[in-house]
Every structure is written in C-alpha cells, then in structure tokens.
N, C-alpha and C. Protein backbone atom coordinates (compact mmCIF):
# COMPACT_ATOMS: atom_id res chain seq x y z
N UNK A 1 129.90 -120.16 106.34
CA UNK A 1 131.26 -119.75 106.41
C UNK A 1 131.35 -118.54 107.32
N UNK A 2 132.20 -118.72 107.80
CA UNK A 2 132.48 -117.44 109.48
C UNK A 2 133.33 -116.29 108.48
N UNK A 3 133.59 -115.09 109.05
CA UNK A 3 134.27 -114.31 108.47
C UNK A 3 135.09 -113.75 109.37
N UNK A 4 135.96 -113.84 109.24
CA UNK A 4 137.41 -113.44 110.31
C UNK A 4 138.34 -112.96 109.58
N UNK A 5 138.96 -112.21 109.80
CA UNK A 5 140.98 -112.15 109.61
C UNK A 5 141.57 -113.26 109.62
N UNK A 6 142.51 -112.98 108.54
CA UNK A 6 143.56 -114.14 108.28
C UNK A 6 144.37 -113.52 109.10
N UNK A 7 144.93 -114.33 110.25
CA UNK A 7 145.82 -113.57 110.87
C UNK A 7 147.23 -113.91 110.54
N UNK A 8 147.34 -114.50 109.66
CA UNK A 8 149.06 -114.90 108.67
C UNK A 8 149.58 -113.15 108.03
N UNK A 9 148.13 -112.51 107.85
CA UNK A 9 148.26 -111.75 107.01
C UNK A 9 149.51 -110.78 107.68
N UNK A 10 149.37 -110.67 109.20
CA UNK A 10 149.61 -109.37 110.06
C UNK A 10 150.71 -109.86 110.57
N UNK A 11 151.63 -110.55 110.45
CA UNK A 11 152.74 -111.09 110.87
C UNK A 11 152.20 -111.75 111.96
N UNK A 12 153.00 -111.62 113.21
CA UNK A 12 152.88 -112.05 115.00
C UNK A 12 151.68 -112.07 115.24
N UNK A 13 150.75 -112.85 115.93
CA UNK A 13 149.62 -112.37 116.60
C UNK A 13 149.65 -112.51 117.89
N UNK A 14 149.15 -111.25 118.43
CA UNK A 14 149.31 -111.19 120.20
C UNK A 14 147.64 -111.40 120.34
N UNK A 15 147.57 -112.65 121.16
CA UNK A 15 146.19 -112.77 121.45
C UNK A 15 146.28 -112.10 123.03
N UNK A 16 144.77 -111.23 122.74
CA UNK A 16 144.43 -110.71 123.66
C UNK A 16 143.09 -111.12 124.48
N UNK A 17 143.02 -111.32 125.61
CA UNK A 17 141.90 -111.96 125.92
C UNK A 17 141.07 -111.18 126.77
N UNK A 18 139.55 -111.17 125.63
CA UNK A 18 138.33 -110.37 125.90
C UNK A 18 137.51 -110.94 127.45
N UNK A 19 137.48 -110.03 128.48
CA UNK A 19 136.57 -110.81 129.47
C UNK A 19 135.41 -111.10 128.77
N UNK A 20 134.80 -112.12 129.44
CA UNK A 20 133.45 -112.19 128.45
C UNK A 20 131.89 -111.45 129.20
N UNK A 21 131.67 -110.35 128.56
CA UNK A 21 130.33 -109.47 128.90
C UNK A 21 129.52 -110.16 127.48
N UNK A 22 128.39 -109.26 127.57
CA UNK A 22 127.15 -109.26 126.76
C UNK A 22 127.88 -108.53 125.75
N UNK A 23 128.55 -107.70 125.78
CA UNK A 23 129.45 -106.53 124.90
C UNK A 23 130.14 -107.20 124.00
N UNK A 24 130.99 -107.82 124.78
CA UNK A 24 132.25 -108.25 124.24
C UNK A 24 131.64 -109.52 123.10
N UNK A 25 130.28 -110.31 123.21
CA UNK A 25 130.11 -111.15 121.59
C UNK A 25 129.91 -110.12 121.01
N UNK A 26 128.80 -108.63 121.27
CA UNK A 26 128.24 -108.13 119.69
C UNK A 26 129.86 -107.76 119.20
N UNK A 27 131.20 -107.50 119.72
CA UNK A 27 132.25 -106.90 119.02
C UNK A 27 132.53 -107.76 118.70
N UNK A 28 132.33 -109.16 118.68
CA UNK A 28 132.91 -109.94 117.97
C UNK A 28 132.68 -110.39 117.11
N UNK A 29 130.96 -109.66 116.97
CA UNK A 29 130.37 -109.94 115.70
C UNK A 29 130.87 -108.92 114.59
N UNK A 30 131.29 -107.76 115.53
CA UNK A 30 131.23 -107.12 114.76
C UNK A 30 132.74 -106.86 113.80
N UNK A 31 133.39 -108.01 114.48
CA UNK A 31 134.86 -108.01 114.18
C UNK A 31 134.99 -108.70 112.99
N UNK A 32 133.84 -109.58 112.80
CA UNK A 32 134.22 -110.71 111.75
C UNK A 32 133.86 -109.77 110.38
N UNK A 33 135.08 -110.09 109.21
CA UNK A 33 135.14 -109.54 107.96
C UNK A 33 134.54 -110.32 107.30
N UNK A 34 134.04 -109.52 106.20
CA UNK A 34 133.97 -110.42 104.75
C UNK A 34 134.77 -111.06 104.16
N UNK A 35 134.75 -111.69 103.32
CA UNK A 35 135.94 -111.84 102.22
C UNK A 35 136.29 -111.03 101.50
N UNK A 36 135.37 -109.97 101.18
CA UNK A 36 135.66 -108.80 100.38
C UNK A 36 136.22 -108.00 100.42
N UNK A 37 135.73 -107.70 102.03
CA UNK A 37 136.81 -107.19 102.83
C UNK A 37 138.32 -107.28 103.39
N UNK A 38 138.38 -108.46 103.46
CA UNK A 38 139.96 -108.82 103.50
C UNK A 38 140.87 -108.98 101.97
N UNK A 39 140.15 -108.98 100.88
CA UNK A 39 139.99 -108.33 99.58
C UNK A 39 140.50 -107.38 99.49
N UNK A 40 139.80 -106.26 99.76
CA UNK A 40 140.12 -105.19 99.88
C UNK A 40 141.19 -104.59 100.51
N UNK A 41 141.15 -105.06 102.10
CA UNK A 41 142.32 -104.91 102.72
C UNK A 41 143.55 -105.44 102.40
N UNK A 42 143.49 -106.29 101.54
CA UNK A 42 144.98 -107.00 101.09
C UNK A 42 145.11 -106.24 99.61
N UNK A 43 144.73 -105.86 98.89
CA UNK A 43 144.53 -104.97 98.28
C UNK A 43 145.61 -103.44 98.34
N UNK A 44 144.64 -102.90 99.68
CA UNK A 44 145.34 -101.96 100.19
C UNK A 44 146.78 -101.93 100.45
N UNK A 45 147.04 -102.96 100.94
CA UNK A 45 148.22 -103.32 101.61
C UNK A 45 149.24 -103.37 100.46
N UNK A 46 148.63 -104.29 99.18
CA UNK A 46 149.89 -103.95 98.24
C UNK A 46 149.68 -102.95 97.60
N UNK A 47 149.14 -102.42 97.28
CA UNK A 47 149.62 -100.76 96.43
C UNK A 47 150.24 -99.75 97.44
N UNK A 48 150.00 -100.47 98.84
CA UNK A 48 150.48 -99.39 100.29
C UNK A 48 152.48 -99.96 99.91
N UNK A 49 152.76 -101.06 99.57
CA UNK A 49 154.16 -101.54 99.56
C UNK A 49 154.57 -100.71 98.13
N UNK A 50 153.56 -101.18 97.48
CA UNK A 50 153.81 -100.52 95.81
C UNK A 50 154.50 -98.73 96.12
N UNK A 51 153.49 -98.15 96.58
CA UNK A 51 153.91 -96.74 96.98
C UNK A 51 155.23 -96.60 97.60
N UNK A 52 155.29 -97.56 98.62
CA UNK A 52 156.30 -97.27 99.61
C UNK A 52 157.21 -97.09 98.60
N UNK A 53 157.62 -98.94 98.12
CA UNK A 53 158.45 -98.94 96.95
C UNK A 53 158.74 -97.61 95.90
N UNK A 54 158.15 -97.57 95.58
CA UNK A 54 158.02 -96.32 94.80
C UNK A 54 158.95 -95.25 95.07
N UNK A 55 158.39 -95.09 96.44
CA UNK A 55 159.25 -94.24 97.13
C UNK A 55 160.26 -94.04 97.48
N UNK A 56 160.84 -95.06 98.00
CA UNK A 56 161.85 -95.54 98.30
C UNK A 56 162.80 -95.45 96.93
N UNK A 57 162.31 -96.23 95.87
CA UNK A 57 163.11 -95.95 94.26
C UNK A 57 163.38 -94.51 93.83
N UNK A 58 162.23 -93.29 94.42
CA UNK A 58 162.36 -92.09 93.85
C UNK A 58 163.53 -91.66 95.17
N UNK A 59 163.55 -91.70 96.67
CA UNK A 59 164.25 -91.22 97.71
C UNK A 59 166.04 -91.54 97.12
N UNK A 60 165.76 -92.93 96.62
CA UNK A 60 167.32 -93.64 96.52
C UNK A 60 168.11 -92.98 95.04
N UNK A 61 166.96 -92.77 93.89
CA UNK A 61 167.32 -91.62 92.54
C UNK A 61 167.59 -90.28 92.92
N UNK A 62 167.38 -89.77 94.41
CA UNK A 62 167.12 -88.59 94.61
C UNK A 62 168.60 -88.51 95.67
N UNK A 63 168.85 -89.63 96.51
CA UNK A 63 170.10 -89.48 97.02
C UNK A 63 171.40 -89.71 95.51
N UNK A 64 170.96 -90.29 94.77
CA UNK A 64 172.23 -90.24 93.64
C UNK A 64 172.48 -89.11 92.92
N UNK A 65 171.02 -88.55 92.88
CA UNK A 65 171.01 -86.60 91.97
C UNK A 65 172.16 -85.86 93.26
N UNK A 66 171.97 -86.34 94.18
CA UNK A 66 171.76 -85.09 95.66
C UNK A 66 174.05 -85.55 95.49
N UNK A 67 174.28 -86.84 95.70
CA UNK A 67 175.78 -87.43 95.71
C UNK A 67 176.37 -86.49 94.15
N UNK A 68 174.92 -86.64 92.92
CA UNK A 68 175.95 -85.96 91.98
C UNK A 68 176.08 -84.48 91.68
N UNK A 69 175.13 -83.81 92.64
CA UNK A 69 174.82 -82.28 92.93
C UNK A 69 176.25 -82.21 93.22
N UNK A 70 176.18 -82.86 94.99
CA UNK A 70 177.29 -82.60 95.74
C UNK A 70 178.58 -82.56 95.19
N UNK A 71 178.85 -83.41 94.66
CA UNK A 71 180.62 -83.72 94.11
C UNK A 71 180.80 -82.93 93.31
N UNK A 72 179.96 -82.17 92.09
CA UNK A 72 179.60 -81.37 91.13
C UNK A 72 179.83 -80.31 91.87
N UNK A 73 179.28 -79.60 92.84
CA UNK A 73 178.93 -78.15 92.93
C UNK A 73 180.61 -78.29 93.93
N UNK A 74 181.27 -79.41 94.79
CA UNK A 74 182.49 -79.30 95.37
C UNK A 74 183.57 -79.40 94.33
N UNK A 75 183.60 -79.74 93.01
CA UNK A 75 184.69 -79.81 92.21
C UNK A 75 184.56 -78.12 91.38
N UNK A 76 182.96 -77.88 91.48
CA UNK A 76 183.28 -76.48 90.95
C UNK A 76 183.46 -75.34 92.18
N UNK A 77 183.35 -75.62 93.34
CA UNK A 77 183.93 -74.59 94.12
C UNK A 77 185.40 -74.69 94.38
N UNK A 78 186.15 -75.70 94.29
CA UNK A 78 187.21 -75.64 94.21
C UNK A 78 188.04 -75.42 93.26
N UNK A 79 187.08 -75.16 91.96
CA UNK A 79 187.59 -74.55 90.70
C UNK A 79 188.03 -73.54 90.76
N UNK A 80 186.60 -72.61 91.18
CA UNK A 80 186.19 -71.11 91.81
C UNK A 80 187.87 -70.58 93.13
N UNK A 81 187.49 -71.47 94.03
CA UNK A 81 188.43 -71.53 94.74
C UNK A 81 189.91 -71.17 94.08
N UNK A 82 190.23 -72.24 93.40
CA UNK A 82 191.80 -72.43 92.87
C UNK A 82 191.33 -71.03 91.83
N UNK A 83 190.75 -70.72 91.20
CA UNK A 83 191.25 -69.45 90.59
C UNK A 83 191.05 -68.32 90.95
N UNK A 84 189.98 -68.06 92.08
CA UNK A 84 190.37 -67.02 93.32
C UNK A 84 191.74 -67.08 93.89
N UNK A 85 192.48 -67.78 94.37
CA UNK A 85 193.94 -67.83 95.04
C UNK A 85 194.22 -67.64 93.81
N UNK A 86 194.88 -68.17 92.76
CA UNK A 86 195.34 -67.26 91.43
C UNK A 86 195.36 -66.09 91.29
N UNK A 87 193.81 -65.54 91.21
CA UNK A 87 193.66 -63.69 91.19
C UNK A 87 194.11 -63.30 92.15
N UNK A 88 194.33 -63.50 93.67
CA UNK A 88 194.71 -63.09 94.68
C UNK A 88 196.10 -63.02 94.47
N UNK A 89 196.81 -64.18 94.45
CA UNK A 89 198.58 -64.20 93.83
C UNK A 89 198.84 -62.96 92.72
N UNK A 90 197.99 -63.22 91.67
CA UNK A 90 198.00 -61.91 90.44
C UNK A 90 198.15 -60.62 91.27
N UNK A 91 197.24 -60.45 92.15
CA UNK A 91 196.89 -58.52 92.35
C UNK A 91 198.22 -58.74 93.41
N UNK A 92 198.38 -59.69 94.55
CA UNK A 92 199.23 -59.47 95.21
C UNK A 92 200.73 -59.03 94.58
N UNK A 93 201.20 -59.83 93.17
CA UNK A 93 202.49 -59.46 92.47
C UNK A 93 201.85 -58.58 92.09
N UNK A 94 200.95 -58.03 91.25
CA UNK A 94 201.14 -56.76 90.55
C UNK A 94 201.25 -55.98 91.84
N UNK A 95 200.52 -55.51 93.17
CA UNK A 95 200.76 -54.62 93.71
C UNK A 95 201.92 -54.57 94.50
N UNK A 96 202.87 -55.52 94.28
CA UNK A 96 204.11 -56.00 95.05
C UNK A 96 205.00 -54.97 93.75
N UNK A 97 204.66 -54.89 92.38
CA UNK A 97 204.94 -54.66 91.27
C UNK A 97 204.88 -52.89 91.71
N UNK A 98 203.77 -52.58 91.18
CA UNK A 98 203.54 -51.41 91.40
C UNK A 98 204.40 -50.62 92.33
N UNK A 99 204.21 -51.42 93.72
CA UNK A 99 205.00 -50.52 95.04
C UNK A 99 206.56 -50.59 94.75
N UNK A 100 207.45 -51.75 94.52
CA UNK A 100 208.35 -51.40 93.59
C UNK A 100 209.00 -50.68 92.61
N UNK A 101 207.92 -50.01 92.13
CA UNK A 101 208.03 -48.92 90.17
C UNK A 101 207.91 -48.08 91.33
N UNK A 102 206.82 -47.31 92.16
CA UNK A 102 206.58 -46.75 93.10
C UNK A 102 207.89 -46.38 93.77
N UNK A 103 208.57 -46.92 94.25
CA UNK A 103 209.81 -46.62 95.20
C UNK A 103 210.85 -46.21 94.62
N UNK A 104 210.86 -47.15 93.40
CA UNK A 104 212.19 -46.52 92.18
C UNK A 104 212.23 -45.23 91.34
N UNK A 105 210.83 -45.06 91.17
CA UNK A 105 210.27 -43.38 90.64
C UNK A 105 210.42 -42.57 92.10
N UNK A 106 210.00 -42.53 93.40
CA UNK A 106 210.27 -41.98 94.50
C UNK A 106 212.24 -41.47 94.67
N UNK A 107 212.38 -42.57 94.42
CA UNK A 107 213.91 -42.85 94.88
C UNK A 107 214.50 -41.57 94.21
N UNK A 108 214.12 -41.95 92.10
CA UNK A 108 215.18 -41.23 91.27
C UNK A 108 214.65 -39.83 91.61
N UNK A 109 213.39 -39.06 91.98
CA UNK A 109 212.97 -38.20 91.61
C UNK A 109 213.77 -37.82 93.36
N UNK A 110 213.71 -37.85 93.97
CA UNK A 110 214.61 -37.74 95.60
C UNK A 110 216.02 -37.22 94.92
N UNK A 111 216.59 -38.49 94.04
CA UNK A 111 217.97 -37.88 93.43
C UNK A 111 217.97 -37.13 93.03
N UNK A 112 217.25 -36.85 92.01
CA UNK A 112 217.14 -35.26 90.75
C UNK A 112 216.83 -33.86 91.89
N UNK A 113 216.14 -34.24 92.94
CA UNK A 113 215.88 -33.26 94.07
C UNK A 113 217.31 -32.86 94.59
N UNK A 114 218.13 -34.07 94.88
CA UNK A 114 219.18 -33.71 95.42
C UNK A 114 220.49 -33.08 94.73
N UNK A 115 220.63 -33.59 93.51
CA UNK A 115 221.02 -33.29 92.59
C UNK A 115 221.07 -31.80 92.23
N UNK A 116 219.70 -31.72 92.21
CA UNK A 116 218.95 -30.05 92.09
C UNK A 116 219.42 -29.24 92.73
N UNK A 117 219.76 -29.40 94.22
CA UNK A 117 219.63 -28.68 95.52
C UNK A 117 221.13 -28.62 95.20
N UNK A 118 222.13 -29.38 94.85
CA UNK A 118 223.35 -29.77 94.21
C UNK A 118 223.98 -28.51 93.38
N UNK A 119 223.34 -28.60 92.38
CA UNK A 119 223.70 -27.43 91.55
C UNK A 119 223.16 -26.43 91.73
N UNK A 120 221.98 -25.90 92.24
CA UNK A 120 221.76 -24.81 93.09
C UNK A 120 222.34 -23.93 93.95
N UNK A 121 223.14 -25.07 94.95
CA UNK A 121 224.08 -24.35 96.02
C UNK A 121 225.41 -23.89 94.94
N UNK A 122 225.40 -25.04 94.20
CA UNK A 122 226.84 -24.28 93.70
C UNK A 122 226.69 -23.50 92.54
N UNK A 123 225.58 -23.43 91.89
CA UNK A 123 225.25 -21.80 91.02
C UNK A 123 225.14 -20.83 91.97
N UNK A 124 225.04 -20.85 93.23
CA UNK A 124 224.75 -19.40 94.08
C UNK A 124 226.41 -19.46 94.72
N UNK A 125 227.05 -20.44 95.22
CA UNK A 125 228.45 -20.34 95.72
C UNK A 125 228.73 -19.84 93.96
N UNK A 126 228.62 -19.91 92.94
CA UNK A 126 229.27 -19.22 91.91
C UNK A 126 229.22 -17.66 91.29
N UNK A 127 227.85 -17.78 91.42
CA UNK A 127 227.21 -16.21 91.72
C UNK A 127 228.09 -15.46 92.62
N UNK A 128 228.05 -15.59 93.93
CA UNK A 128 228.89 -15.70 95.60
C UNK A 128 230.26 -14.98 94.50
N UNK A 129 230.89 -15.84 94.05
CA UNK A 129 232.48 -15.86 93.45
C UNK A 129 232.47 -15.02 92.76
N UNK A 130 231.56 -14.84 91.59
CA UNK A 130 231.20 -13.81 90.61
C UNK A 130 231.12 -12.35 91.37
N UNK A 131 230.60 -12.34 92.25
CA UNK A 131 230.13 -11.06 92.60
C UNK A 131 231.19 -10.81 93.29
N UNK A 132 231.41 -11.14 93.95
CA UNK A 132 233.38 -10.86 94.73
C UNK A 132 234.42 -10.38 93.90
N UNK A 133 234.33 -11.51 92.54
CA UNK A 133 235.38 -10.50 91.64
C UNK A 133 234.99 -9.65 91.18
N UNK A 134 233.58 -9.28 90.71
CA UNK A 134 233.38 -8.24 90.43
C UNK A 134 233.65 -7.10 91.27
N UNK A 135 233.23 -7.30 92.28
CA UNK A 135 233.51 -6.00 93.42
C UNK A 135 234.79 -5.99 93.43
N UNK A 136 235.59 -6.84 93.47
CA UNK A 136 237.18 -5.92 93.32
C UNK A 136 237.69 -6.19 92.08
N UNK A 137 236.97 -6.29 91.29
CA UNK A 137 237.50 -5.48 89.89
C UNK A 137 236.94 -4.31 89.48
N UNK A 138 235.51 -4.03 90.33
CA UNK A 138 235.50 -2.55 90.74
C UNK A 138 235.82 -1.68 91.47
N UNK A 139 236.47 -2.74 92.55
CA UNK A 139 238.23 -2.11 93.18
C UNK A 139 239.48 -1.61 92.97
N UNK A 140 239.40 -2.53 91.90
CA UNK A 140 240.92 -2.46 91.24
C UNK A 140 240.51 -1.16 89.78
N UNK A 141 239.47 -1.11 89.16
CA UNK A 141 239.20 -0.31 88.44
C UNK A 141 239.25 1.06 89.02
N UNK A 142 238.40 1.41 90.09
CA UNK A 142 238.84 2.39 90.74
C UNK A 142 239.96 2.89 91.21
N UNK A 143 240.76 2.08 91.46
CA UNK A 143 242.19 2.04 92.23
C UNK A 143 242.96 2.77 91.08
N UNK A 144 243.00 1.65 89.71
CA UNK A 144 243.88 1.81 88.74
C UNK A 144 243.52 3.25 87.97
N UNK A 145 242.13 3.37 88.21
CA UNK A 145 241.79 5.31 87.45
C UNK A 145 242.08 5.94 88.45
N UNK A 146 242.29 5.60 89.70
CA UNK A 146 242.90 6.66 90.91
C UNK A 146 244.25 6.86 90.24
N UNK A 147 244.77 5.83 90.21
CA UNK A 147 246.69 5.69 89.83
C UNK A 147 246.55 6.47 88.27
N UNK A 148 245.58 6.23 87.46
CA UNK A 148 245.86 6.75 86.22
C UNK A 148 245.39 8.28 86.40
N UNK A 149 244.85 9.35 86.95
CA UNK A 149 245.06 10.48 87.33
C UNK A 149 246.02 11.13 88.39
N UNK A 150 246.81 10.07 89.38
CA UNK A 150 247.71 10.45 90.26
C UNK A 150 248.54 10.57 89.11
N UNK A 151 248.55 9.84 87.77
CA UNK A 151 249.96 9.84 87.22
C UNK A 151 249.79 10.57 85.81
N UNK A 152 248.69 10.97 85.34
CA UNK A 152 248.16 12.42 84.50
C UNK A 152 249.45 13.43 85.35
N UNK A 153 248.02 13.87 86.42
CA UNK A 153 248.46 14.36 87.64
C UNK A 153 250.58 14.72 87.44
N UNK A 154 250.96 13.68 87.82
CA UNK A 154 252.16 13.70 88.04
C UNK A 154 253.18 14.19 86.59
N UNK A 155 252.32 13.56 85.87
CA UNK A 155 253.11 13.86 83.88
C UNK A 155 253.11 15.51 84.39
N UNK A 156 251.90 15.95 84.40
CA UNK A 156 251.38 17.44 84.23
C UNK A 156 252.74 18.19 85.12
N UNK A 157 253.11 17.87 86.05
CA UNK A 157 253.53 18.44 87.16
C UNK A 157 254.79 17.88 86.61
N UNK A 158 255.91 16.86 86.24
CA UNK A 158 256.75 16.95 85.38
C UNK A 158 257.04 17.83 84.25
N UNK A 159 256.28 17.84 83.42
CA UNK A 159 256.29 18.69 82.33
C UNK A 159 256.38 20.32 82.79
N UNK A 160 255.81 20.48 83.74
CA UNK A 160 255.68 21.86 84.33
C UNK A 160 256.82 21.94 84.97
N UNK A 161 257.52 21.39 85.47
CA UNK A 161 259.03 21.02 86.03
C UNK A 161 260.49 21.63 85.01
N UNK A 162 259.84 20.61 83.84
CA UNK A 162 260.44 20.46 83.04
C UNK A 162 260.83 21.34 82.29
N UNK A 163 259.69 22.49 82.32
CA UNK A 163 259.42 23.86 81.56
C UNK A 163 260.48 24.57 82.25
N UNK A 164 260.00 24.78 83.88
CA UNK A 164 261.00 25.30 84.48
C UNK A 164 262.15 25.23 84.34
N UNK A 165 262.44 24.29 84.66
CA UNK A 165 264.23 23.65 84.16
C UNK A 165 264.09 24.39 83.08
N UNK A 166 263.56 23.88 81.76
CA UNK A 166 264.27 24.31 80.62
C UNK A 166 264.43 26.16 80.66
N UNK A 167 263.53 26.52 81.20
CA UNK A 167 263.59 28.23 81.40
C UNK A 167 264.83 28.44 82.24
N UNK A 168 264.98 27.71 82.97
CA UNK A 168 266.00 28.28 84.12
C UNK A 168 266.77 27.65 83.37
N UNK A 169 267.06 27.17 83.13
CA UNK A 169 268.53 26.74 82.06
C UNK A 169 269.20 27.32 80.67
C-alpha cells in the first residue's frame, strides 16, 4: 500500500508539475504519508474547526454582551443626560430667581434711600423755617422790649408832666 494524501481532504487541487531530477523522486518519497499520519492530520483539522467554532460561539456571545453593554450604558447616559438638563433648568430658574429677589431688595432699598434723602431735605428746609422764626422772634422780642422801655420811658415822662401840670395848676 503507497502512502499519499487524500487530496479530497484539501478542497481544489492545483497540480503542480515537478521537472523530473534525481531530487525530485527522493521528495516524493518523501512526500508520501502514513495513514497515521493523515490520522493525525485529519485529526488536527477537526479540533482546528472545533476551536474555530468555539470561537466564533464565544466572539458572537461577546458581540451580544458588547450590543447589551452598548444600549445599557446609552439608555443610562441619557438618563444622566436628561437629569443634567433638569439640574441645569433648576439652577438656571433659581438663579433667574435669586437675580429677581436681588433687584426687588435693590429697588426698595434705592426707595427708602430716596425717601430718606426725602425727609432729610425737608427736616433741614424745616430746621431752615425754624430758625428764621426764631430769629425774628428774636426780632420782634427785641423790638417789643425796645417799645416796652420807649413806653416805661414815656409813662415816666407823663407822670412827670403830669406832676407838673398838677403843680402848676
């Protein structure tokens, strides 16, 4: 029995043709397999598919982890997402809030300023008024104790008149 390759095994066979040297039989001796050998080699070949397989089963479990990573980690960033824009809306009204209370406390305390400045001018225009009448009612006080000794004054000088007259009479 010769020992060769099954060449069914290898799909296509491209025959190639050996010139013929002295060389070219010992390789052809040396080409011929055992049976054990093609045994073996067929052998190889299926635990080589087995693996592949294998592989291929773990690559294709590993694209379904990888599809349920993906959709998973995109439904929770858009979770993340949608309640970031939330907090963002939140701080934006509260500080829309704030600057509002902000302007209305600015505003009233501006009024009470003005207000202030308000009754200020017109406690000093009153003061102003106050002190005016006072000064001529320390005008008129003076005036009127001028008039009330012009008219002592004048009694005195009647009465002394009067004396006369009555002497000369």
């Amino acid at each position: 029995m010769s020992r060769e390759l099954n060449r069914d095994l290898f799909g296509e066979t491209v025959s190639v043709e050996i010139p013929s040297r002295p060389m070219a039989k010992k390789n052809e001796a040396q080409m011929i397999a055992t049976n054990e050998d093609v045994k073996l080699l067929g052998y190889q070949v299926d635990t080589m598919t087995k693996k592949i397989k294998e592989f291929e089963s773990r690559m294709e479990t590993l694209a379904s982890k990888w599809d349920e990573f993906s959709s998973t980690a995109k439904l929770r960033f858009e979770r993340i997402q949608g309640n970031f824009q939330r907090q963002t809306e939140a701080l934006q009204n509260s500080f829309k809030d704030i600057h509002s209370k902000i302007a209305t406390v600015a505003s009233r305390t501006n009024e009470r300023k003005m207000s202030e400045v308000g009754t200020q001018e017109m406690m000093e225009r009153h003061q102003q008024v106050v002190q005016s009448f006072e000064a001529r009612l320390q005008g008129l006080q003076k005036t009127i104790s001028e008039q009330q000794y012009q008219i002592l004054g004048l009694k005195a000088e009647m009465k002394d008149l009067l004396k006369e007259l009555g002497k000369t009479k």
